[in-house]
Protein backbone atom coordinates (compact mmCIF):
# COMPACT_ATOMS: atom_id res chain seq x y z
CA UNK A 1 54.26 36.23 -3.98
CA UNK A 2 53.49 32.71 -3.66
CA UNK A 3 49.81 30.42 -2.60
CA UNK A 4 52.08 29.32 1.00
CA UNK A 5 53.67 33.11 1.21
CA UNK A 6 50.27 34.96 1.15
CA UNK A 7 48.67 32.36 3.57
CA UNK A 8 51.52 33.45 6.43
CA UNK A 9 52.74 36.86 5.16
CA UNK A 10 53.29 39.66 7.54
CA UNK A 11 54.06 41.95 4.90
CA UNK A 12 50.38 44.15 4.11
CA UNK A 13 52.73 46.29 1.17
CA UNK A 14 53.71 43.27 -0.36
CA UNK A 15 50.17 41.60 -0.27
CA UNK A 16 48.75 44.87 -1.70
CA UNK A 17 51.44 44.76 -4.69
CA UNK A 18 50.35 41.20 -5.27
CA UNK A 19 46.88 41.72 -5.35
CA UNK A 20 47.54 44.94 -8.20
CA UNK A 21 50.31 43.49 -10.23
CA UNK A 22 49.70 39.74 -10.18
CA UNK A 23 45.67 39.69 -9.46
CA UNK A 24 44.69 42.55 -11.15
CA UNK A 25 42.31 43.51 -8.84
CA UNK A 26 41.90 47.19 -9.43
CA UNK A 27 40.37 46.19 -12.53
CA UNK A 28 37.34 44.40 -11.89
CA UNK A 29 34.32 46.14 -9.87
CA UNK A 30 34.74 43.71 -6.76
CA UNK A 31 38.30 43.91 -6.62
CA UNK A 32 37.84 47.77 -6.54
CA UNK A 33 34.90 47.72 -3.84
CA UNK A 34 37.55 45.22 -1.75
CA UNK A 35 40.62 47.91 -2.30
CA UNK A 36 38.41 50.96 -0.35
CA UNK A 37 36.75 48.48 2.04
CA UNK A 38 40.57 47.73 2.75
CA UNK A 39 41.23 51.47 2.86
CA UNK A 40 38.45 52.25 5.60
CA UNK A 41 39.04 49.17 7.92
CA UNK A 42 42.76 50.57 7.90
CA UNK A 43 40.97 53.89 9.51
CA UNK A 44 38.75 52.46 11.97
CA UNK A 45 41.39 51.09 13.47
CA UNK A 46 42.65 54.89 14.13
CA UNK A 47 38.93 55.41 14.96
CA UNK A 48 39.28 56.44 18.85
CA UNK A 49 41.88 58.72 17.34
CA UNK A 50 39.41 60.07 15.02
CA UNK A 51 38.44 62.92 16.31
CA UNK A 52 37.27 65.34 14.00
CA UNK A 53 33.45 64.48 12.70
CA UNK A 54 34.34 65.19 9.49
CA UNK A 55 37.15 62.37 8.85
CA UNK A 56 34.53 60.03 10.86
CA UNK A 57 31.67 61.23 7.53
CA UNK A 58 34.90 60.64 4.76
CA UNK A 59 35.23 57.02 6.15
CA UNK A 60 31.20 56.47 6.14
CA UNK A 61 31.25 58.41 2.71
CA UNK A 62 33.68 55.78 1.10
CA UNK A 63 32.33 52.95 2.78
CA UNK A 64 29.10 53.75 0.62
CA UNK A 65 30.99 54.59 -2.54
CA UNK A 66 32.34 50.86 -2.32
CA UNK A 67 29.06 49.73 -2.49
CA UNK A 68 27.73 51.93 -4.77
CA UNK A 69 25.46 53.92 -2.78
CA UNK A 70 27.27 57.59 -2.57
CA UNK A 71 28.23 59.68 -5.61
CA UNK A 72 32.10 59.72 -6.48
CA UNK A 73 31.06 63.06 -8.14
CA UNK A 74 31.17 64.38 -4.33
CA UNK A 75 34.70 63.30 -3.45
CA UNK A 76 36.06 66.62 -4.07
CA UNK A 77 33.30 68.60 -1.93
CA UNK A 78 34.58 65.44 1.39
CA UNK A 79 38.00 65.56 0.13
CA UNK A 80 37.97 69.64 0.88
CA UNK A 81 36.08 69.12 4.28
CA UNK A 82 38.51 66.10 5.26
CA UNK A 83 41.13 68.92 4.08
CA UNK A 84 40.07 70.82 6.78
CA UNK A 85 39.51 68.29 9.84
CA UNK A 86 43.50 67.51 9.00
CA UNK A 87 44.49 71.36 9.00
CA UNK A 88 42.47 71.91 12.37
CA UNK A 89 44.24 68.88 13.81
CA UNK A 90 47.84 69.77 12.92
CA UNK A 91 46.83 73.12 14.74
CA UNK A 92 47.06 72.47 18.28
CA UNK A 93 45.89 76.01 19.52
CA UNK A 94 42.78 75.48 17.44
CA UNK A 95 41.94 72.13 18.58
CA UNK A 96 42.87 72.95 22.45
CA UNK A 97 43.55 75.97 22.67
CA UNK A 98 47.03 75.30 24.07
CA UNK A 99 50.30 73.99 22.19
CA UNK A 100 51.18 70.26 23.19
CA UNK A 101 54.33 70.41 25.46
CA UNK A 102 54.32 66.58 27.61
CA UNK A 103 55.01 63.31 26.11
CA UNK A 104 51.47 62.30 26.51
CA UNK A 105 50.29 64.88 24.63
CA UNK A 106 52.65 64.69 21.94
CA UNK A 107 51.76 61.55 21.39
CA UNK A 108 47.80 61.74 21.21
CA UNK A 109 48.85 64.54 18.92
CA UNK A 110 50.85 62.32 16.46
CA UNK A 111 48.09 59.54 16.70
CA UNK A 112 45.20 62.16 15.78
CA UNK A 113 47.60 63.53 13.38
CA UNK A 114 47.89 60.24 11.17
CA UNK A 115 44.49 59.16 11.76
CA UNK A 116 43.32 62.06 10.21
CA UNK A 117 45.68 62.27 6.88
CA UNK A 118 44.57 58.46 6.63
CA UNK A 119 41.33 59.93 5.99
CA UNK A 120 42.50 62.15 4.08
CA UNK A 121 44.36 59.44 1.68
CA UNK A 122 41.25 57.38 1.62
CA UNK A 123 39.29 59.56 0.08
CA UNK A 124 40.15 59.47 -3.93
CA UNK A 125 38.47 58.72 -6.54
CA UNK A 126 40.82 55.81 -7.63
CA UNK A 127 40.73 52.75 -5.27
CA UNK A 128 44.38 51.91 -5.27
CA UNK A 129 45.26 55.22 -3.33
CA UNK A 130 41.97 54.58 -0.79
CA UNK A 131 44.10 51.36 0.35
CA UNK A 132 46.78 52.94 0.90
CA UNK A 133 45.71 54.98 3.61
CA UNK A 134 47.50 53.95 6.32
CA UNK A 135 50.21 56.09 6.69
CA UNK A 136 52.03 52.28 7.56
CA UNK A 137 51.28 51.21 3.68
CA UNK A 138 53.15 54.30 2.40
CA UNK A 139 56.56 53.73 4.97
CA UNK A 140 59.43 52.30 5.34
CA UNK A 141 60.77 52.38 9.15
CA UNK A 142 64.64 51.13 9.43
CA UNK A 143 65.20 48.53 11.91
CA UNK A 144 68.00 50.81 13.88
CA UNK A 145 70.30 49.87 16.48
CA UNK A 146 68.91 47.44 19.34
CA UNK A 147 67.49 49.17 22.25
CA UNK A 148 67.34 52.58 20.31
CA UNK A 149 64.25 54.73 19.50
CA UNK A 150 64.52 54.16 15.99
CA UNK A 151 63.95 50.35 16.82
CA UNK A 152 61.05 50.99 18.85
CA UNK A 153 59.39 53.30 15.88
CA UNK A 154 60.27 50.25 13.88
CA UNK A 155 58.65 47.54 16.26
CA UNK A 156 55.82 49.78 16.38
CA UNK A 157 55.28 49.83 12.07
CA UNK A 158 56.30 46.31 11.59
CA UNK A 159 53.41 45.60 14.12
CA UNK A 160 51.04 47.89 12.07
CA UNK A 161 51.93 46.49 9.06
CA UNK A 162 51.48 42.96 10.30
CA UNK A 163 47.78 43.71 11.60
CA UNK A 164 47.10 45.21 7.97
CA UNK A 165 48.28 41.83 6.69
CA UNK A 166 45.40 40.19 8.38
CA UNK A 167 43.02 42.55 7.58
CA UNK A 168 43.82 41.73 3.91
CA UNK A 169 43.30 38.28 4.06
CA UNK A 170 40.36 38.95 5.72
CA UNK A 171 38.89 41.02 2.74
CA UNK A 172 40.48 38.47 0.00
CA UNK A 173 40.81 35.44 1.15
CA UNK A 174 43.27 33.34 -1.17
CA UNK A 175 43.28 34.98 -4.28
CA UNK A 176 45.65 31.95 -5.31
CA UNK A 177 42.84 29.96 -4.31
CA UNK A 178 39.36 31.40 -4.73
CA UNK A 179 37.06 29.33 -2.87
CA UNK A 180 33.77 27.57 -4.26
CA UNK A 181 30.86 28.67 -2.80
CA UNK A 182 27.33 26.14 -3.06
CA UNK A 183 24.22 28.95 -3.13
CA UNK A 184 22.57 25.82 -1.42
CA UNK A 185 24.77 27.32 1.66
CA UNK A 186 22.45 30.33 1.62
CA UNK A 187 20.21 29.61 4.11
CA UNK A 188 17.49 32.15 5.95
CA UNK A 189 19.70 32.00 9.26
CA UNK A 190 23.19 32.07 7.25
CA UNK A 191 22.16 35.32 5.31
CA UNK A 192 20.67 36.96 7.99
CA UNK A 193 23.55 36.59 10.21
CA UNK A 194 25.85 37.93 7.27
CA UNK A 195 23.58 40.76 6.61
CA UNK A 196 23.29 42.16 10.27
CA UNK A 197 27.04 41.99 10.83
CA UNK A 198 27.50 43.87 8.17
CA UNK A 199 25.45 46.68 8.49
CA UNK A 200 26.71 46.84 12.30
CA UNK A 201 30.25 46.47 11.41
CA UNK A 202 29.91 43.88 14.69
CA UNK A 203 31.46 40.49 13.82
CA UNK A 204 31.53 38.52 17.48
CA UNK A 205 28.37 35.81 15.66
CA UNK A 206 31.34 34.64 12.93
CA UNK A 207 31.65 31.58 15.11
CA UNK A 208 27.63 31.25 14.74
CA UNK A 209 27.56 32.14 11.07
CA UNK A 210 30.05 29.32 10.67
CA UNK A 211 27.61 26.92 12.52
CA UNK A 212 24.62 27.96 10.33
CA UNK A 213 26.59 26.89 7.30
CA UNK A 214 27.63 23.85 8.33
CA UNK A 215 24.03 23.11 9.11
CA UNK A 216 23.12 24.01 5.46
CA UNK A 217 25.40 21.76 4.27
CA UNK A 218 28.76 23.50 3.98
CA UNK A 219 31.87 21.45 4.26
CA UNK A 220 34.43 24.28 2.59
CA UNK A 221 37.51 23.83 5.43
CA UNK A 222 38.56 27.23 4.23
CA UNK A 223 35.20 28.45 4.56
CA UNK A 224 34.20 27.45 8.63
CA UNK A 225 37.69 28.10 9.51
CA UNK A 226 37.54 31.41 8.65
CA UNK A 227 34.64 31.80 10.32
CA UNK A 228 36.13 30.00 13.75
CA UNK A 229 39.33 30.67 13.49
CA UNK A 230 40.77 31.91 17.29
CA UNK A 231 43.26 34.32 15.16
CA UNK A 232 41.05 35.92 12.20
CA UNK A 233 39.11 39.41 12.83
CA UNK A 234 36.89 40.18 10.57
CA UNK A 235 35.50 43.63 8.72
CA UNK A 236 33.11 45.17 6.52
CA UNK A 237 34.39 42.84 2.98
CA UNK A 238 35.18 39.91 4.72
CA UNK A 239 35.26 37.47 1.71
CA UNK A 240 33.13 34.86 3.85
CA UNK A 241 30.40 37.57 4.68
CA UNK A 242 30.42 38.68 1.09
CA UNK A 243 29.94 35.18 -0.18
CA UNK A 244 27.12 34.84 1.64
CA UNK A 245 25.46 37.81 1.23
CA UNK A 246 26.00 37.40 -2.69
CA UNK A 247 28.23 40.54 -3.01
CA UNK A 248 31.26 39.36 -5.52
């Protein structure tokens, strides 16, 4: 992996590999927090999936262990309940009380079915396996023959795959490049706005966060165009967010 390849890469398993074998991430403390913040933005993209409340409390749980504010002594006690959410949802007659027969509901099946063993993945006490949660980050779907279902599965990972790739620049920005950040940049507005979008995990004010900066003085062109960029969506360890709010 390359500085030009990670900027346009579609591949998320190759990004991951690069960030482990040539950034060593996985062995500094932010690099780790970064790995299960990766882990649990893959989920809450499943989230309407979601259904069980107990995968919903295993993503919440290891959003807090990122930050340090849950006990990693407990992931056995939400790995056993998340356990259970994923044996109740492979068990049709206990979640509906009727086995699914139509396409429709074959299909809501399968997507409840993976969202939950993503949960189940994500929870671990090492932060590698958390990111790779996504049943997408742990496949390989064939290409097939054109026009033939085997090409439409693939379509349908390669698209998965390609969203994860975003959300991992999101989280990391450049690791060829780390960017400079001037604590002068830190103003009252700036922080707050950083702050409140991530506690809500709501992150529609990027555009005004950028604005704030620039008004502080910021003239990083990595920097504002992540925060305006038409193409970026942002989560909970955006590297712009955590910049501003201190968190490295």
């Amino acid at each position: 992996m390359t500085d030009s390849k990670w900027l346009t890469s579609e591949d998320a398993q190759d990004m991951l590999r690069c960030l482990i074998h040539q950034h060593n991430c996985h062995g500094r403390t932010a690099g780790r927090r970064k790995l299960r913040l990766f882990g649990c933005a893959c989920c809450r993209l499943r989230w309407e999936s979601m259904t069980d409340p107990r995968s919903r409390a295993a993503v919440e749980y290891v959003e807090r262990l990122a930050d340090g504010e849950a006990d990693v002594a407990l992931v056995e006690e939400v790995l056993n309940e998340t356990r259970m959410a994923c044996s109740a949802i492979h068990d049709p007659w206990i979640v509906s009380g009727k086995w699914h027969n139509g396409p429709d509901e074959v299909a809501e099946a399968k997507e409840q079915g993976e969202a939950a063993e993503a949960t189940l993945k994500l929870v671990h006490e090492l932060p590698y396996q958390s990111a790779c949660a996504d049943p997408a980050m742990r496949s390989y779907v064939g290409e097939g023959t054109p026009g033939s279902e085997q090409e439409q599965r693939h379509r349908a990972w390669r698209g998965r795959i390609r969203r994860l790739a975003c959300l991992l620049r999101d989280i990391f920005g450049n690791p060829f490049r780390p960017v400079a950040f001037d604590r002068a940049w830190r103003s009252e507005s700036a922080v707050a706005l950083a702050r409140t979008m991530y506690e809500s995990r709501e992150f529609s004010a990027m555009p005004i966060l950028g604005d704030a900066l620039e008004e502080a003085g910021c003239n990083s062109p990595e920097i504002l165009g992540h925060c305006c960029g038409s193409t970026a969506f942002h989560v909970r360890g955006c590297w712009v967010v955590d910049l501003v709010r201190d968190v490295v």
